[in-house]
N, C-alpha and C. Protein backbone atom coordinates (compact mmCIF):
# COMPACT_ATOMS: atom_id res chain seq x y z
N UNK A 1 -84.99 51.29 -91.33
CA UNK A 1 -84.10 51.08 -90.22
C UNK A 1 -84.39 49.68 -89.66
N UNK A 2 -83.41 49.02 -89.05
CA UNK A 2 -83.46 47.75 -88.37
C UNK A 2 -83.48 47.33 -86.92
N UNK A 3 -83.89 47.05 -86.24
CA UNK A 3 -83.91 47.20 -85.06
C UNK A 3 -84.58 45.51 -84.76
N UNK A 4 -84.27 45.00 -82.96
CA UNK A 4 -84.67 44.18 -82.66
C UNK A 4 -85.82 44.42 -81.32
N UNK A 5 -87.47 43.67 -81.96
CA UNK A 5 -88.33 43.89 -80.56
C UNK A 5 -88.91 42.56 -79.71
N UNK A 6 -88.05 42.13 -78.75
CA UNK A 6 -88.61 40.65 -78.15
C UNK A 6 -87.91 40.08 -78.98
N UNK A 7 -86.72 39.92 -79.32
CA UNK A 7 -86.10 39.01 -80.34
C UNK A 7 -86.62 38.64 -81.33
N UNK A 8 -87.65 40.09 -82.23
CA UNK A 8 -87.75 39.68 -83.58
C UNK A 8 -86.93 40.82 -84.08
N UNK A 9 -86.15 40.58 -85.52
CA UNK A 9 -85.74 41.56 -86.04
C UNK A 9 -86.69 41.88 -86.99
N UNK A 10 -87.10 43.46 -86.85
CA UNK A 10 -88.13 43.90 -87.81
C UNK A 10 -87.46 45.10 -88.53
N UNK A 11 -88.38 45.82 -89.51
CA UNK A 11 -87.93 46.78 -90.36
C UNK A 11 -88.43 47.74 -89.44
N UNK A 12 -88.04 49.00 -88.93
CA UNK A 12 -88.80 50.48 -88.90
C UNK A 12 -88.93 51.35 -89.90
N UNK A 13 -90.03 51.75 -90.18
CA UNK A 13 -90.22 52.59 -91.45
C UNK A 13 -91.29 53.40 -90.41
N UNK A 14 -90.70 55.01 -91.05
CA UNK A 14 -91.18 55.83 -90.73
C UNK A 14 -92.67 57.14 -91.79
N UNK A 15 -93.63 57.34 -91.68
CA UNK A 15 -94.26 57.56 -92.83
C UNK A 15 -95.12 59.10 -92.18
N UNK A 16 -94.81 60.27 -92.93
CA UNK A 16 -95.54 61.14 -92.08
C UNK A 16 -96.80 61.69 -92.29
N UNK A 17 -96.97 60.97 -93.12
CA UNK A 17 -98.79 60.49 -92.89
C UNK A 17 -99.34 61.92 -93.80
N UNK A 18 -98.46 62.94 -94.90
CA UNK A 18 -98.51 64.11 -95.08
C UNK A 18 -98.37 65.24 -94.46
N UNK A 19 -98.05 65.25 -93.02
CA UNK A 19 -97.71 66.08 -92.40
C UNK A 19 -96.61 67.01 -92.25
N UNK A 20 -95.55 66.80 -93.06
CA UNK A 20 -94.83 67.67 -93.14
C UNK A 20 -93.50 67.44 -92.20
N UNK A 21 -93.51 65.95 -91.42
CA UNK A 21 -92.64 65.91 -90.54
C UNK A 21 -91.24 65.04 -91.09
N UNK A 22 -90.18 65.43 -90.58
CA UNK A 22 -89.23 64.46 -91.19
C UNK A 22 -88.63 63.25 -90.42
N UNK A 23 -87.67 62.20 -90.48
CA UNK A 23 -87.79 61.02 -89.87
C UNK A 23 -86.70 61.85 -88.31
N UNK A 24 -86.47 62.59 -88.49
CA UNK A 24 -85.76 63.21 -87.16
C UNK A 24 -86.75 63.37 -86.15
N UNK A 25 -87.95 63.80 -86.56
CA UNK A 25 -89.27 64.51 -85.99
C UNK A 25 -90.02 63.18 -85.28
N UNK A 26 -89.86 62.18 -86.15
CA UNK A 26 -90.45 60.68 -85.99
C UNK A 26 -89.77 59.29 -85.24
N UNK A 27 -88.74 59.79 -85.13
CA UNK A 27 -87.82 58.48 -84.76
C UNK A 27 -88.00 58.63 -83.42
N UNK A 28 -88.04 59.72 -82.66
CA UNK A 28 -88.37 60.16 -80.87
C UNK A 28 -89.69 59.09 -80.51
N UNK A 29 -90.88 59.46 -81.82
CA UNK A 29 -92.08 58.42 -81.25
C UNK A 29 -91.73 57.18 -81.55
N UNK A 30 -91.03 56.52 -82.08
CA UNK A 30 -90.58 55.09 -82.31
C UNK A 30 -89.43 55.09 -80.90
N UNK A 31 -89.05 55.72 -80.83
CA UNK A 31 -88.34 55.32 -79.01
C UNK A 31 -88.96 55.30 -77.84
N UNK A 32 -90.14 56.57 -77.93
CA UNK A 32 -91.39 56.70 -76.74
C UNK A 32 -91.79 55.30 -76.92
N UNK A 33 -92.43 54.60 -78.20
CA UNK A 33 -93.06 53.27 -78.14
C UNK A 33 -92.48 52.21 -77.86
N UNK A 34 -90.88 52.04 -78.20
CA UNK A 34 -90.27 51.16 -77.68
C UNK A 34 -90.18 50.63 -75.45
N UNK A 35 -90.09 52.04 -74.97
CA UNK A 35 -89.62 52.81 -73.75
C UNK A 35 -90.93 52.21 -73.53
N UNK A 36 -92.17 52.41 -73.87
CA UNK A 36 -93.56 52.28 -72.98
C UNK A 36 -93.91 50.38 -73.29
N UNK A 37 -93.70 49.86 -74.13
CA UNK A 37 -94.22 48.83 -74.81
C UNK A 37 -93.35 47.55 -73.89
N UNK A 38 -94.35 46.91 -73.08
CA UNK A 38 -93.25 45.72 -72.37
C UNK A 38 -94.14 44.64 -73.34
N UNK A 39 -93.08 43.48 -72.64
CA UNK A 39 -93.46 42.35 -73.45
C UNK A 39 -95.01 41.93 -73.01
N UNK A 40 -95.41 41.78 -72.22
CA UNK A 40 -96.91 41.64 -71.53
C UNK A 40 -97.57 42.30 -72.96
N UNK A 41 -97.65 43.28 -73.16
CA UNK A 41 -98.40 44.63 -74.22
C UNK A 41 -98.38 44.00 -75.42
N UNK A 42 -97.18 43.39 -75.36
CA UNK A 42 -96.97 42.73 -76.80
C UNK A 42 -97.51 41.48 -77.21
N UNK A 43 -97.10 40.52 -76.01
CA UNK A 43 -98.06 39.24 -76.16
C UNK A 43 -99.70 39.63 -76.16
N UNK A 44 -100.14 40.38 -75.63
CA UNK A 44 -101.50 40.67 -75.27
C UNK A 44 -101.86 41.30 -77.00
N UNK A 45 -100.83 41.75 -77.84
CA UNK A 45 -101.70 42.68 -79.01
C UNK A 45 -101.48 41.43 -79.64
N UNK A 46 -100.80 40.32 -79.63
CA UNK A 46 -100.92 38.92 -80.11
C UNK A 46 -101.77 37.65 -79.82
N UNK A 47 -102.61 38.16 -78.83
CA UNK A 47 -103.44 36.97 -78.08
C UNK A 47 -104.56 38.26 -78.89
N UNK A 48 -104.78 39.25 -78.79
CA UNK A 48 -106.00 40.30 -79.39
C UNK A 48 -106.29 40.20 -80.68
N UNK A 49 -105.04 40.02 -81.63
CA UNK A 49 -105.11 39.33 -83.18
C UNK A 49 -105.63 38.21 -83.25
N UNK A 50 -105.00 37.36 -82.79
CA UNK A 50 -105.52 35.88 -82.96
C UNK A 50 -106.62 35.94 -82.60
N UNK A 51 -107.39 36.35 -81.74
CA UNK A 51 -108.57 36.35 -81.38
C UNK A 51 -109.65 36.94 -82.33
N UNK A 52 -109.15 38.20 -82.72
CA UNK A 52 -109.90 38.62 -84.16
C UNK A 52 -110.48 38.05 -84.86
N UNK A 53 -108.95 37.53 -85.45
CA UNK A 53 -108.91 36.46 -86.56
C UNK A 53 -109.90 35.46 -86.75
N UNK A 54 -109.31 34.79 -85.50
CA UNK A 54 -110.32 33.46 -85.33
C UNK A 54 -111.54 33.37 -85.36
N UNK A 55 -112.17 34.39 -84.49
CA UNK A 55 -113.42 34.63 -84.39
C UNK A 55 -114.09 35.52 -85.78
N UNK A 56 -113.72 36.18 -86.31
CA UNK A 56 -114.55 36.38 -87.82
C UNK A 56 -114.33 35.21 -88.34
N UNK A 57 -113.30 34.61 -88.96
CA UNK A 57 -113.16 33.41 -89.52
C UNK A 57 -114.95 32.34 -88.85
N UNK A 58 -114.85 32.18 -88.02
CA UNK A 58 -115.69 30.90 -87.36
C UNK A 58 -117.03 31.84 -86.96
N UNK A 59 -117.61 33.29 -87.76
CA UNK A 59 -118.25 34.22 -87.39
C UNK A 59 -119.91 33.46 -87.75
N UNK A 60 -120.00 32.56 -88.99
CA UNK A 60 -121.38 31.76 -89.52
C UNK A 60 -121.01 30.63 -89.17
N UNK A 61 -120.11 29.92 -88.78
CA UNK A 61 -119.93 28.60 -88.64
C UNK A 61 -119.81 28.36 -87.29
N UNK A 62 -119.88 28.41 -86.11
CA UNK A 62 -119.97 27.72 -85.17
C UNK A 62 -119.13 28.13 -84.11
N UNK A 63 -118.22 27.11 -83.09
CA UNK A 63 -116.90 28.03 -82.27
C UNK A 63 -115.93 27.67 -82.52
N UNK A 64 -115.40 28.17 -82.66
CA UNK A 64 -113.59 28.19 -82.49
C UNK A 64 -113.05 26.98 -81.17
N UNK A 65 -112.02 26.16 -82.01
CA UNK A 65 -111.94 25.09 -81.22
C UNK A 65 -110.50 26.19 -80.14
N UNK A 66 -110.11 25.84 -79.42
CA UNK A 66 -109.46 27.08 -78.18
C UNK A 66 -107.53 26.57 -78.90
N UNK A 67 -107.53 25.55 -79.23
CA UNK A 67 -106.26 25.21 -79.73
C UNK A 67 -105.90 26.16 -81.05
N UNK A 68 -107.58 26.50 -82.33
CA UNK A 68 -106.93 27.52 -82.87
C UNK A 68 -106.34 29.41 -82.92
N UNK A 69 -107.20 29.28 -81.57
CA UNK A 69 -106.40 30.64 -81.40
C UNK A 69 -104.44 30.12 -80.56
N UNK A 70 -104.47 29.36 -80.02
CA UNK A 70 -103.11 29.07 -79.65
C UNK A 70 -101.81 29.19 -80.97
N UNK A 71 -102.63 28.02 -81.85
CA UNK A 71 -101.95 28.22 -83.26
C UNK A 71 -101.58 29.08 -83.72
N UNK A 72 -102.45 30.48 -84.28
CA UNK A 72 -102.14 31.55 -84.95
C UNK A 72 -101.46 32.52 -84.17
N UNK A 73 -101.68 32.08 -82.51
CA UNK A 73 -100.74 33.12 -81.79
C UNK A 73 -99.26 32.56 -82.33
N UNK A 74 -99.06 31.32 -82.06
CA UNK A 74 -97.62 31.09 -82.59
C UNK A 74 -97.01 31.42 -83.72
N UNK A 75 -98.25 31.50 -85.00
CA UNK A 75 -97.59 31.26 -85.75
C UNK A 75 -97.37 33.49 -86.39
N UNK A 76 -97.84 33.95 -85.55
CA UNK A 76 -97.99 35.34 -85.97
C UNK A 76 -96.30 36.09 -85.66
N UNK A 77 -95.83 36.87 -86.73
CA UNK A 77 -94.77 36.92 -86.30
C UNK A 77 -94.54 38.66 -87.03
N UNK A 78 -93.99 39.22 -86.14
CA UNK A 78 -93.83 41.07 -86.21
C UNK A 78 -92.90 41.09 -87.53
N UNK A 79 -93.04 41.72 -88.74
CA UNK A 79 -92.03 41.97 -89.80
C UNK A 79 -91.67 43.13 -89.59
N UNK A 80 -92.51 44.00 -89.53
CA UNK A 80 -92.26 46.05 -89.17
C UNK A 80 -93.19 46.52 -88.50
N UNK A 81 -92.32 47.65 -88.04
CA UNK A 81 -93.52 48.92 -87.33
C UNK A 81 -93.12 50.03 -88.55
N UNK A 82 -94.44 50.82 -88.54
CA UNK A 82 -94.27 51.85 -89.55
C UNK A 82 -95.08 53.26 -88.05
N UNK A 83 -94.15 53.79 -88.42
CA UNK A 83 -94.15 54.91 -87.34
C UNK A 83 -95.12 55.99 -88.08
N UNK A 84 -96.43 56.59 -87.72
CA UNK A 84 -97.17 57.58 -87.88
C UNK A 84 -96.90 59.15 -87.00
N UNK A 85 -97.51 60.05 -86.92
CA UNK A 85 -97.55 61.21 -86.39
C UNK A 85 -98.10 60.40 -85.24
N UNK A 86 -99.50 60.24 -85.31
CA UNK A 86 -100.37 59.76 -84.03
C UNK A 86 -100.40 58.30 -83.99
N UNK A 87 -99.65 57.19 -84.49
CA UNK A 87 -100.34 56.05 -84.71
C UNK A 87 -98.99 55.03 -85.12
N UNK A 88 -99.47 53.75 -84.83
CA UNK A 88 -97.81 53.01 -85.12
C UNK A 88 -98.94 51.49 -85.92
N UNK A 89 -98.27 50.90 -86.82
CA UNK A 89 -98.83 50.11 -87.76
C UNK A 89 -98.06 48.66 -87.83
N UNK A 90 -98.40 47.84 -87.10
CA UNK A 90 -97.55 46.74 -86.89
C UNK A 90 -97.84 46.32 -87.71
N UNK A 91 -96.79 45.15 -88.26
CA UNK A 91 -97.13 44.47 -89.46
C UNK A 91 -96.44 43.23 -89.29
N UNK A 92 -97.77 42.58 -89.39
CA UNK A 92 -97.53 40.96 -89.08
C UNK A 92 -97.77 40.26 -90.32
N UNK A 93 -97.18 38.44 -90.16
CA UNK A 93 -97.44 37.55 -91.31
C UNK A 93 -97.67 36.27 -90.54
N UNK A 94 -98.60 35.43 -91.10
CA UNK A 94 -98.97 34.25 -90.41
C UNK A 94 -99.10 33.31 -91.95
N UNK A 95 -98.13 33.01 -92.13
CA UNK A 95 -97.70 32.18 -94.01
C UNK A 95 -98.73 31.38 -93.73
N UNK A 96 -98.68 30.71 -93.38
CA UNK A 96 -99.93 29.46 -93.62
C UNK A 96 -101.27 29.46 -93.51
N UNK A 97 -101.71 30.00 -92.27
CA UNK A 97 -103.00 30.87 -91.91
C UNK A 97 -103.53 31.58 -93.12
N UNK A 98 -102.76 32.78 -93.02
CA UNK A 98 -102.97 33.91 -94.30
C UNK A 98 -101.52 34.28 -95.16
N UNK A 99 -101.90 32.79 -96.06
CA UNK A 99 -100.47 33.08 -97.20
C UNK A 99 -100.55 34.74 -98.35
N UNK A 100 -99.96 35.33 -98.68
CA UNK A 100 -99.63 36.42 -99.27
C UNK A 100 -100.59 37.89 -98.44
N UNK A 101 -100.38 37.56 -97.62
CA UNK A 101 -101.15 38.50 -97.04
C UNK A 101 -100.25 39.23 -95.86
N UNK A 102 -100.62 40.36 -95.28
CA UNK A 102 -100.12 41.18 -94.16
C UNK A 102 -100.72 40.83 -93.20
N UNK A 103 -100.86 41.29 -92.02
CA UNK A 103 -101.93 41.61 -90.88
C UNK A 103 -101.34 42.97 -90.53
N UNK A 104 -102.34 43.95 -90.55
CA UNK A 104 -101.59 45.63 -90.67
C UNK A 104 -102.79 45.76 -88.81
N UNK A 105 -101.71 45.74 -87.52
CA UNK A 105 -102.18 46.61 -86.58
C UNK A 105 -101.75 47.62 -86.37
N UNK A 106 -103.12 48.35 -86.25
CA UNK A 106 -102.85 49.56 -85.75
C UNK A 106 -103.12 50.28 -84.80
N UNK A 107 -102.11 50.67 -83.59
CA UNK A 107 -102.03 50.77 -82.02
C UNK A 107 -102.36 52.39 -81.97
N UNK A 108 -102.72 52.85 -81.46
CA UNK A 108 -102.88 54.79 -81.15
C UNK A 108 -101.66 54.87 -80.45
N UNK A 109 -101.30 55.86 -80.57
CA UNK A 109 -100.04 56.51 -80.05
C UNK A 109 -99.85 57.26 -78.54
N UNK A 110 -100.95 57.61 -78.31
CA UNK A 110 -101.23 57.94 -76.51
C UNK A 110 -101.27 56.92 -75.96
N UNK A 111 -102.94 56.06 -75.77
CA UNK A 111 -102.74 54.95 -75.27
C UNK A 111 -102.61 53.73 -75.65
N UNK A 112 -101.76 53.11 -76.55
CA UNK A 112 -101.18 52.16 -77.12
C UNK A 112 -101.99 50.75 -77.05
N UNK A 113 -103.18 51.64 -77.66
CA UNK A 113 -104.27 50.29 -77.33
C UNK A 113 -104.65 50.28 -78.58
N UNK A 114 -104.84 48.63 -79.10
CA UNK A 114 -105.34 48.62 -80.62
C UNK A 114 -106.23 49.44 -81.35
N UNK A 115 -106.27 49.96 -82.20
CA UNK A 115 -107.53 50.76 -82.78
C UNK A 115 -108.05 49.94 -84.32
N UNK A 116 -107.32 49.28 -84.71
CA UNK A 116 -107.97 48.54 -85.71
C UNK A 116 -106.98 47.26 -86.05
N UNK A 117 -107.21 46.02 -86.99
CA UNK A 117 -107.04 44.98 -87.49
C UNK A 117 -106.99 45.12 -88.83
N UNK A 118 -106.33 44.72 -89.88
CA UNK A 118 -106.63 44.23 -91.26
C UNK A 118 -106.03 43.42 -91.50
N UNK A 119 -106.41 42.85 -92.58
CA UNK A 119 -105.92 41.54 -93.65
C UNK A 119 -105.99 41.93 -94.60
N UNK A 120 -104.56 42.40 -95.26
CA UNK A 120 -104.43 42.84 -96.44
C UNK A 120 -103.42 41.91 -97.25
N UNK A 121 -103.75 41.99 -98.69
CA UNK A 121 -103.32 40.97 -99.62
C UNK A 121 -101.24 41.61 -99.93
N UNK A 122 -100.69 40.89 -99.77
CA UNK A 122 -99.42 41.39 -99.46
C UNK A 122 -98.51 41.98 -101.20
């Protein structure tokens, strides 16, 4: 499905994680998350990536100059949400940063607070 969040157009994909649920069952929590999720929430799970990022990156080497977390905030950009039972899986791309790669977040579904980061090879 297609949909627009903060003026990105992303994919929704719905996945029921084996549970037995169908996208009728699932599409309600992709509207709860839309309904709860302001832009503040959103810039903030984008200032929380970049920050990740940056900081493992520069984890043996020294500090992070403050301009590159600015960078990767810009350059991070939402492709899909993949809708879980309990859990929603943002999926970001930062081409230059991390060429062929994803950035897979993943927010909990109660309180819509990050629960993990990856960098996966795309």
């Amino acid at each position: 499905m297609k949909h627009e969040l903060f003026g990105n157009p992303i994919t929704v994909e719905f996945d029921d994680d084996g549970e037995g649920m169908g996208r009728e069952e699932l599409e309600p929590l992709y509207g709860r998350f839309v309904d709860e999720l302001t832009e503040d929430m959103y810039l903030d799970y984008i200032s929380q990536v970049a920050a990740e990022l940056v900081d493992s990156a520069y984890q043996q080497d020294g500090e992070p100059d403050e301009d590159e977390y600015d960078a990767l905030e810009e350059e991070l950009q939402l492709m899909s949400v993949i809708v879980y039972p309990d859990a929603y899986m943002l999926v970001f791309v930062a081409e230059e940063s991390f060429p062929d790669s994803e950035i897979l977040v993943q927010v909990e579904a109660e309180s819509l607070e990050i629960e993990d980061i990856i960098v996966e090879e795309a």
